[in-house]
PDB file of N, CA and C in Angstrom:
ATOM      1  N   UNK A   1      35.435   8.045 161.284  1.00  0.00           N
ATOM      2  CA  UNK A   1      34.499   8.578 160.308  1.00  0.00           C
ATOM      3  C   UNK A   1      33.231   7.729 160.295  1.00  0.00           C
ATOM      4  N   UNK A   2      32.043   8.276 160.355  1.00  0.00           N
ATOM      5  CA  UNK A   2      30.674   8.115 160.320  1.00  0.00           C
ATOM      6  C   UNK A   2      30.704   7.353 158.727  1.00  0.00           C
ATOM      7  N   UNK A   3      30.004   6.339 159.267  1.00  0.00           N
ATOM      8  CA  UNK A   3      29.093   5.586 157.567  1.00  0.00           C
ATOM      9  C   UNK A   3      27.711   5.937 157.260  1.00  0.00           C
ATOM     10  N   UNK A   4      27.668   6.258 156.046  1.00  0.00           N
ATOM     11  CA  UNK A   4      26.398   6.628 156.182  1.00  0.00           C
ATOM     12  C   UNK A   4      25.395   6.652 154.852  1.00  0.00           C
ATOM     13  N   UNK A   5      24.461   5.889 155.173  1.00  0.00           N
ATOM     14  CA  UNK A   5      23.712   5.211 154.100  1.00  0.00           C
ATOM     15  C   UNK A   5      22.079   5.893 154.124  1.00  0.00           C
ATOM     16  N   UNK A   6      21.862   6.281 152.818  1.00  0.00           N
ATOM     17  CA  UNK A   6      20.763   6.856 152.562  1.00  0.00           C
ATOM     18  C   UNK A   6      20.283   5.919 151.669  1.00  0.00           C
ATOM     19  N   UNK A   7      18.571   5.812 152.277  1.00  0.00           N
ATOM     20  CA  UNK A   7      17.907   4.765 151.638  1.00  0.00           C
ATOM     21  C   UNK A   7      16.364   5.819 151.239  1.00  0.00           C
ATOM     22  N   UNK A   8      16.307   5.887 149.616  1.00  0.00           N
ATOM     23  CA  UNK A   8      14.997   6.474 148.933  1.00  0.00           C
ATOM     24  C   UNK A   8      15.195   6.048 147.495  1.00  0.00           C
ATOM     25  N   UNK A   9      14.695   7.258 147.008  1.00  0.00           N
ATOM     26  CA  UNK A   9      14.560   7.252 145.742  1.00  0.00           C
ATOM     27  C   UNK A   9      14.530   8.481 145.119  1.00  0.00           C
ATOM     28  N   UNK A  10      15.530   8.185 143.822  1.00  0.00           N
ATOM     29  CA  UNK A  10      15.795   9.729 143.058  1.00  0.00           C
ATOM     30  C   UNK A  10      14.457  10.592 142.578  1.00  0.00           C
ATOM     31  N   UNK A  11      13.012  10.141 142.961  1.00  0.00           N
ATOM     32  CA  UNK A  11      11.899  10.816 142.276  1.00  0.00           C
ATOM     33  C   UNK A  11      11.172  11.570 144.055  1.00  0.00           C
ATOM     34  N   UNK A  12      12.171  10.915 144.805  1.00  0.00           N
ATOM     35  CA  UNK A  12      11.491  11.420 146.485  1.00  0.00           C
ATOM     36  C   UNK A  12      12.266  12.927 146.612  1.00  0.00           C
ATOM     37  N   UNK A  13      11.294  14.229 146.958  1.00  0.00           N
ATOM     38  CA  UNK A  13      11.835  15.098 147.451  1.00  0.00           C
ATOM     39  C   UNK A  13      12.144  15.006 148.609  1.00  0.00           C
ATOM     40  N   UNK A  14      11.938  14.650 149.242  1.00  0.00           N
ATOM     41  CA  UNK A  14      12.867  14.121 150.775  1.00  0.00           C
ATOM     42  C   UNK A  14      14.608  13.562 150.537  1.00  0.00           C
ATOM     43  N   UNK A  15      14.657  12.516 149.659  1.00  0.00           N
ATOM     44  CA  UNK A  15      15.817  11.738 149.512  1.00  0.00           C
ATOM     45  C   UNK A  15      16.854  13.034 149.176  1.00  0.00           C
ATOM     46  N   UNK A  16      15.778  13.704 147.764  1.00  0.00           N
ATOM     47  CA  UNK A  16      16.607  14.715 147.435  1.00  0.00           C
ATOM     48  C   UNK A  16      17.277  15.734 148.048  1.00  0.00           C
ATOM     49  N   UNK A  17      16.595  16.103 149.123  1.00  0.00           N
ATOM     50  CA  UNK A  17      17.228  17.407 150.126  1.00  0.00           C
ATOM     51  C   UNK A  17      18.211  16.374 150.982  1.00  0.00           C
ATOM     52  N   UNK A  18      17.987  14.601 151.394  1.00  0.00           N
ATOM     53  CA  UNK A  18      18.672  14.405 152.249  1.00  0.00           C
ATOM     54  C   UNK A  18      20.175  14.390 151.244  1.00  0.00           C
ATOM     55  N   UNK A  19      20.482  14.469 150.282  1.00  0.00           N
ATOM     56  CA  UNK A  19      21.209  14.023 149.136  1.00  0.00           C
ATOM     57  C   UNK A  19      21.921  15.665 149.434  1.00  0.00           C
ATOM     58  N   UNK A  20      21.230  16.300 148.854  1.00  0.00           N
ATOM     59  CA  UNK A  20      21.820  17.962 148.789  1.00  0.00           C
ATOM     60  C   UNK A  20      22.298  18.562 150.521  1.00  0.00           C
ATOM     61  N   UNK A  21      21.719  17.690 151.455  1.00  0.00           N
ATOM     62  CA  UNK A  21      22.205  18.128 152.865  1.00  0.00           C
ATOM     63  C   UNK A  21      23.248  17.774 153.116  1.00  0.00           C
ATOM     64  N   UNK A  22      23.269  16.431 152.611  1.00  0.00           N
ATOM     65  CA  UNK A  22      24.859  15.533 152.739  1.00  0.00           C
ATOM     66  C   UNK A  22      26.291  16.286 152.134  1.00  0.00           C
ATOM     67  N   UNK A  23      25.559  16.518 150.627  1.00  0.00           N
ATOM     68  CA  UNK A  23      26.637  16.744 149.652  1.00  0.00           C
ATOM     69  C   UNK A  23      27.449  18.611 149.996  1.00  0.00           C
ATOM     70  N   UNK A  24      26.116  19.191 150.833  1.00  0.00           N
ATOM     71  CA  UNK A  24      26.852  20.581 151.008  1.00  0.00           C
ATOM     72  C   UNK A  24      27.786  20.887 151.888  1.00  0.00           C
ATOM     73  N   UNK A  25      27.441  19.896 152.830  1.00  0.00           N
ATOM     74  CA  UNK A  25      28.658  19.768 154.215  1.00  0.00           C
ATOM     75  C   UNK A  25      29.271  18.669 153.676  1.00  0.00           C
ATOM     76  N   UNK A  26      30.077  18.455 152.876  1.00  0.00           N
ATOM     77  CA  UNK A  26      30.988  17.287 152.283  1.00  0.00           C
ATOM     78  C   UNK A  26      31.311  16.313 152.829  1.00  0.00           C
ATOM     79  N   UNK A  27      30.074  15.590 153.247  1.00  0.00           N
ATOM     80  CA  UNK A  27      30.029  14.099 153.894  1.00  0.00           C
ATOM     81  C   UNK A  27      29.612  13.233 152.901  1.00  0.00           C
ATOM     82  N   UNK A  28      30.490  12.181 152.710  1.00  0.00           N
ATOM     83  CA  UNK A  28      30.239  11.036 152.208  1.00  0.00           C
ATOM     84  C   UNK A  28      29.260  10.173 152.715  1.00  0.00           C
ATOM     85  N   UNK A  29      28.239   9.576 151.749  1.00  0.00           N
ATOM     86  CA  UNK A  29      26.900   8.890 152.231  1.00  0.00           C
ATOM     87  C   UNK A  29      26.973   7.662 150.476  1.00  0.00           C
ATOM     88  N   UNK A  30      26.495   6.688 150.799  1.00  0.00           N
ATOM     89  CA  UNK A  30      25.611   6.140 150.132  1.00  0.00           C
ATOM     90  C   UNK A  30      24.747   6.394 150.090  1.00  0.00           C
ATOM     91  N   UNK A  31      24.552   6.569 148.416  1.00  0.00           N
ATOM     92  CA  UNK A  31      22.512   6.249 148.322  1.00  0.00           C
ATOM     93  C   UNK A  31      21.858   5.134 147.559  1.00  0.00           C
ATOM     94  N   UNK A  32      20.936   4.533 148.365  1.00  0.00           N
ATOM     95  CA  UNK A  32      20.516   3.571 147.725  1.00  0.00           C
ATOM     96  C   UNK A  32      18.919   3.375 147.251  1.00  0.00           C
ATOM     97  N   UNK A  33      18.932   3.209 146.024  1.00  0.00           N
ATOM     98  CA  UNK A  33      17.515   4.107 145.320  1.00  0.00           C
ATOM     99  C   UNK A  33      16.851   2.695 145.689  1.00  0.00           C
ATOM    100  N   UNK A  34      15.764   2.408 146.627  1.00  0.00           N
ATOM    101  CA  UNK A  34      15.295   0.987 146.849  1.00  0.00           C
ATOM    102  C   UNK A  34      14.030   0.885 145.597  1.00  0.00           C
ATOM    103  N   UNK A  35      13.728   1.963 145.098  1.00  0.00           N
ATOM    104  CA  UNK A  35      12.606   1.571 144.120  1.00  0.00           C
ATOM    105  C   UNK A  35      13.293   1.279 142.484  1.00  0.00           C
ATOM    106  N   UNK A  36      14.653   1.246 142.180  1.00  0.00           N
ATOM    107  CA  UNK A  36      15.807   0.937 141.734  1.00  0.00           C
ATOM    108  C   UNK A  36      15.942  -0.626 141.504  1.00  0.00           C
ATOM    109  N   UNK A  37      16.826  -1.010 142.525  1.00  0.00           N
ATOM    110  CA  UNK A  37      17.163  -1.955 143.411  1.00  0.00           C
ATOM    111  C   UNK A  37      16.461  -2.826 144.001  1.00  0.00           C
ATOM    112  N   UNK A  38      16.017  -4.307 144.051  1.00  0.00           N
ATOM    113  CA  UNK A  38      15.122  -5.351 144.769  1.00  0.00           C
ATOM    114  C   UNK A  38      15.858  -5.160 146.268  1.00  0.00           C
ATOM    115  N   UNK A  39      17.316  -5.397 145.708  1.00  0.00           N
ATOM    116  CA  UNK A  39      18.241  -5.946 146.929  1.00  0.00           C
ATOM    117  C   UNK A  39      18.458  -4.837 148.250  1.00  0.00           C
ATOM    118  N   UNK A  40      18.390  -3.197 147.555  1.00  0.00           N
ATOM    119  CA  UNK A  40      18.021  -2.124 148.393  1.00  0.00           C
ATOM    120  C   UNK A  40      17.177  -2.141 149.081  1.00  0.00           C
ATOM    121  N   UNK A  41      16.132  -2.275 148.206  1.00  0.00           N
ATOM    122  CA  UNK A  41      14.618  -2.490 148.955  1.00  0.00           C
ATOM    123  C   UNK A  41      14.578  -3.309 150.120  1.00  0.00           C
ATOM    124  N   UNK A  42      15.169  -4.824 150.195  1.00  0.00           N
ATOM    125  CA  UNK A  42      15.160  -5.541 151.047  1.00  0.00           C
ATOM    126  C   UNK A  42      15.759  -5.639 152.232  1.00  0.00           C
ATOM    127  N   UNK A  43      16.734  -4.898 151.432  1.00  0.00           N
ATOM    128  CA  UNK A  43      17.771  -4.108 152.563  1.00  0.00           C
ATOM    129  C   UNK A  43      17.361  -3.517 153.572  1.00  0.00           C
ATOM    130  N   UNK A  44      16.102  -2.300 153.431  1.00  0.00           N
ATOM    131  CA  UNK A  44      15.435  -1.531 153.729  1.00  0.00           C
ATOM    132  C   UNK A  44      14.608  -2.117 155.038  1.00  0.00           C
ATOM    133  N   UNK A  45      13.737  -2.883 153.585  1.00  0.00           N
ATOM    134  CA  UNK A  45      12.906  -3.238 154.873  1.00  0.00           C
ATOM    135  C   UNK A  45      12.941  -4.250 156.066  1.00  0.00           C
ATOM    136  N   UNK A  46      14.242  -4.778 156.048  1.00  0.00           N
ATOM    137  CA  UNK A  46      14.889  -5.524 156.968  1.00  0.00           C
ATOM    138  C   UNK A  46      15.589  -4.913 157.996  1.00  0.00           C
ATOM    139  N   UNK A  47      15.724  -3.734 158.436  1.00  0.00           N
ATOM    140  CA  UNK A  47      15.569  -2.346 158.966  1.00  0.00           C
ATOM    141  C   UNK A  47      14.493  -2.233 160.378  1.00  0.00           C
ATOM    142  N   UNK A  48      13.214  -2.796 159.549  1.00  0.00           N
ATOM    143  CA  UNK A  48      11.556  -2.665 160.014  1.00  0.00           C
ATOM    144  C   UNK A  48      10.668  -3.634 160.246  1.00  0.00           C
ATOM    145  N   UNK A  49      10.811  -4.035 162.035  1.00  0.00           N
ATOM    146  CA  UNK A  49      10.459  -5.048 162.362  1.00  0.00           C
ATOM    147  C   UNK A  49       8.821  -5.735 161.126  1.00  0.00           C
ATOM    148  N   UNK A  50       7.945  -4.740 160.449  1.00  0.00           N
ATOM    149  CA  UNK A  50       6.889  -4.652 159.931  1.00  0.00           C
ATOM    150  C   UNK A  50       6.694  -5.380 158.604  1.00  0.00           C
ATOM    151  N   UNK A  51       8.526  -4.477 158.134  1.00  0.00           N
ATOM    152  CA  UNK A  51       8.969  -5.037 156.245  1.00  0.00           C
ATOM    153  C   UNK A  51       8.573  -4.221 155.413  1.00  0.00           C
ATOM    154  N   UNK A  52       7.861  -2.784 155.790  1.00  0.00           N
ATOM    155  CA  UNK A  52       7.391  -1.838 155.445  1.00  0.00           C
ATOM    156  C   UNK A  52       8.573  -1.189 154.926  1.00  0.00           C
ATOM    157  N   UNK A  53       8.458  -0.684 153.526  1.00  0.00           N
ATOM    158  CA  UNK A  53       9.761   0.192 152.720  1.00  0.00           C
ATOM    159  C   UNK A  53       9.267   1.769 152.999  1.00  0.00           C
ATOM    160  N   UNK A  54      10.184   1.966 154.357  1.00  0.00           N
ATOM    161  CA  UNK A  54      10.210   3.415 154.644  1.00  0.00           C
ATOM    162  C   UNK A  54      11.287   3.995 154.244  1.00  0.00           C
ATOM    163  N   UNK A  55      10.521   5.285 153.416  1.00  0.00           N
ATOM    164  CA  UNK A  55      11.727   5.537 152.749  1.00  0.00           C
ATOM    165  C   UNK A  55      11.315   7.143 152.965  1.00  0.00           C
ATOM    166  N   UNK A  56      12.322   8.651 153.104  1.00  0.00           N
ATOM    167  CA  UNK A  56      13.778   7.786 153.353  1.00  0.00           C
ATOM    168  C   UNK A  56      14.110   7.696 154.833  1.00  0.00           C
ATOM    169  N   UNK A  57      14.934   7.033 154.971  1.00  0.00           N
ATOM    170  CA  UNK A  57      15.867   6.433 155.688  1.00  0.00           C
ATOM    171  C   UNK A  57      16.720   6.385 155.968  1.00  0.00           C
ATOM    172  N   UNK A  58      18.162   7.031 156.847  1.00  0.00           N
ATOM    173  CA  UNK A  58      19.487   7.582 157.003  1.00  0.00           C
ATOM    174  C   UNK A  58      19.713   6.470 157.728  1.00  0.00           C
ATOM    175  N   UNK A  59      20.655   5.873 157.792  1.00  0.00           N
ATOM    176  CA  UNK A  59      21.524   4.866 159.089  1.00  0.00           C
ATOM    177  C   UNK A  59      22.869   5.747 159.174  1.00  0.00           C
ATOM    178  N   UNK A  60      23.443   5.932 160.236  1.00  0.00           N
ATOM    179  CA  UNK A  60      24.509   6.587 160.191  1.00  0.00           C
ATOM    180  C   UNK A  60      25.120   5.392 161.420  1.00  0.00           C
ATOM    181  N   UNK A  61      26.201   5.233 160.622  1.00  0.00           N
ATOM    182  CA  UNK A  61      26.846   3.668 161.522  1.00  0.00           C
ATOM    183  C   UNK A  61      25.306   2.966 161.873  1.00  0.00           C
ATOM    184  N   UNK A  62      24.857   2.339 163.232  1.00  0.00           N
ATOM    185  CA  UNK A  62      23.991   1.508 163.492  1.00  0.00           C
ATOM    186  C   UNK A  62      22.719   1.954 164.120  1.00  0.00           C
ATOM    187  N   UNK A  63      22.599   3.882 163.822  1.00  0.00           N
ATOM    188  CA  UNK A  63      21.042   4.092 164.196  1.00  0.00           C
ATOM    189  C   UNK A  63      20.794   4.624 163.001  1.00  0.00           C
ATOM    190  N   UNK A  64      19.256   4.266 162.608  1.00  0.00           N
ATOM    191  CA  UNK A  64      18.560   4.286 161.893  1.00  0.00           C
ATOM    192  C   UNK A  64      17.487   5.396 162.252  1.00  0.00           C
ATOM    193  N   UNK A  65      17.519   6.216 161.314  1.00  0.00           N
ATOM    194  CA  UNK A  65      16.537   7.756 161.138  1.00  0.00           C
ATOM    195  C   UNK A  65      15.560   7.856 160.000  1.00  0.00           C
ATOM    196  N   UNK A  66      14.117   7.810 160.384  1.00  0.00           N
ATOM    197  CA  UNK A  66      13.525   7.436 159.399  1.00  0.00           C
ATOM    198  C   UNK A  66      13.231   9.081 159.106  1.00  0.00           C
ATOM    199  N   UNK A  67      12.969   9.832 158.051  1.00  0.00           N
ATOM    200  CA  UNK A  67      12.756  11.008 157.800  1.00  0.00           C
ATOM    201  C   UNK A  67      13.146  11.830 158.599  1.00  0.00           C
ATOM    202  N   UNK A  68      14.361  12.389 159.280  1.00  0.00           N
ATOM    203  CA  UNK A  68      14.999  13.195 160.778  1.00  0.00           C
ATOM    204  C   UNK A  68      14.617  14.522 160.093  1.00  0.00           C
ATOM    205  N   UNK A  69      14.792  15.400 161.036  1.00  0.00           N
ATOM    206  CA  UNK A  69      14.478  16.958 160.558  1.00  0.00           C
ATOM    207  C   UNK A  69      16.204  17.031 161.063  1.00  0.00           C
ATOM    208  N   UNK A  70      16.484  18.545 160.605  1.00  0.00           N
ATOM    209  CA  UNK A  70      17.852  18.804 161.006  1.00  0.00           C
ATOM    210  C   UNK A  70      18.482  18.808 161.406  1.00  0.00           C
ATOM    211  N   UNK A  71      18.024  19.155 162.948  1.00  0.00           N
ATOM    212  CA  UNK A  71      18.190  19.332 164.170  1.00  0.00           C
ATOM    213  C   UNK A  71      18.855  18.007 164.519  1.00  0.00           C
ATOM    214  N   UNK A  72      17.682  16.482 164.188  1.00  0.00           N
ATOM    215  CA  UNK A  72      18.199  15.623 164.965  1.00  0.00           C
ATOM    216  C   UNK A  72      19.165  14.744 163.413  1.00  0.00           C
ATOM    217  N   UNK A  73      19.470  14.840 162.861  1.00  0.00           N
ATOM    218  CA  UNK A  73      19.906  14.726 161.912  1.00  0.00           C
ATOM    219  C   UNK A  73      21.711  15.297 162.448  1.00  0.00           C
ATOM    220  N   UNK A  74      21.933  16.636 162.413  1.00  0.00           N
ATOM    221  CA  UNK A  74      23.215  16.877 162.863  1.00  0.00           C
ATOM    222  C   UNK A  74      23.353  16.817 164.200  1.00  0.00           C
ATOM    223  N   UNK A  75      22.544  16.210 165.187  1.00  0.00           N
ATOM    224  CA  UNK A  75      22.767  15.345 166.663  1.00  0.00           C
ATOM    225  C   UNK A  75      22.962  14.152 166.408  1.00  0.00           C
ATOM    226  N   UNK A  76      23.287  13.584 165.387  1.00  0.00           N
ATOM    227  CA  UNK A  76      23.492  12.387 165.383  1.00  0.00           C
ATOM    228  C   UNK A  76      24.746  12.436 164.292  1.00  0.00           C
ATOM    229  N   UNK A  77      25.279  13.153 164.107  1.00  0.00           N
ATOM    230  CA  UNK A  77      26.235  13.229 162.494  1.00  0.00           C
ATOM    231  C   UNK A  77      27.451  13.434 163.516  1.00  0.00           C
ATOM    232  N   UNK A  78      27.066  14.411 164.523  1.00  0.00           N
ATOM    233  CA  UNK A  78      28.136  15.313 165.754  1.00  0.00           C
ATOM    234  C   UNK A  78      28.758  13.956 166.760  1.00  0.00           C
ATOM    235  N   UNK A  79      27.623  12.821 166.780  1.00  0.00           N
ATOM    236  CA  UNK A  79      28.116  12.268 168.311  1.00  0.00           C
ATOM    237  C   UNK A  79      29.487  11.369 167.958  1.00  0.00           C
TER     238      UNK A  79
END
């Protein structure tokens, strides 16, 4: 089973659809609201060689998807 950690914020419509994409195909995800959270945040941007809080942000096990569209989103949920 895939781990899978969502990094935004509950006021991002992005986070939100990635939240409602997760929850309709009944995959378990963390979410971690980094504008919430210091320790999220840092989390985040330790992610990004830059330190830049891109959000959102999917890691599924050890690749990291910064805003994916669907497509590559369930190419990476499948492998």
């Amino acid at each position: 089973m895939k781990t899978i950690t969502l990094f935004g914020s509950e006021n991002c419509h992005k986070s939100i659809y990635y939240q409602n994409f997760f929850e309709s195909r009944n995959l378990e995800f963390t979410f971690q609201d980094v504008l919430k959270n210091d320790n999220f945040a840092q989390e985040l941007r330790n992610l990004y060689p830059n330190g830049n809080l891109h959000f959102p942000t999917i890691l599924i096990d050890d690749k990291r998807l910064r805003n994916p569209n669907d497509k590559d989103l369930l190419k990476w949920l499948n492998k």
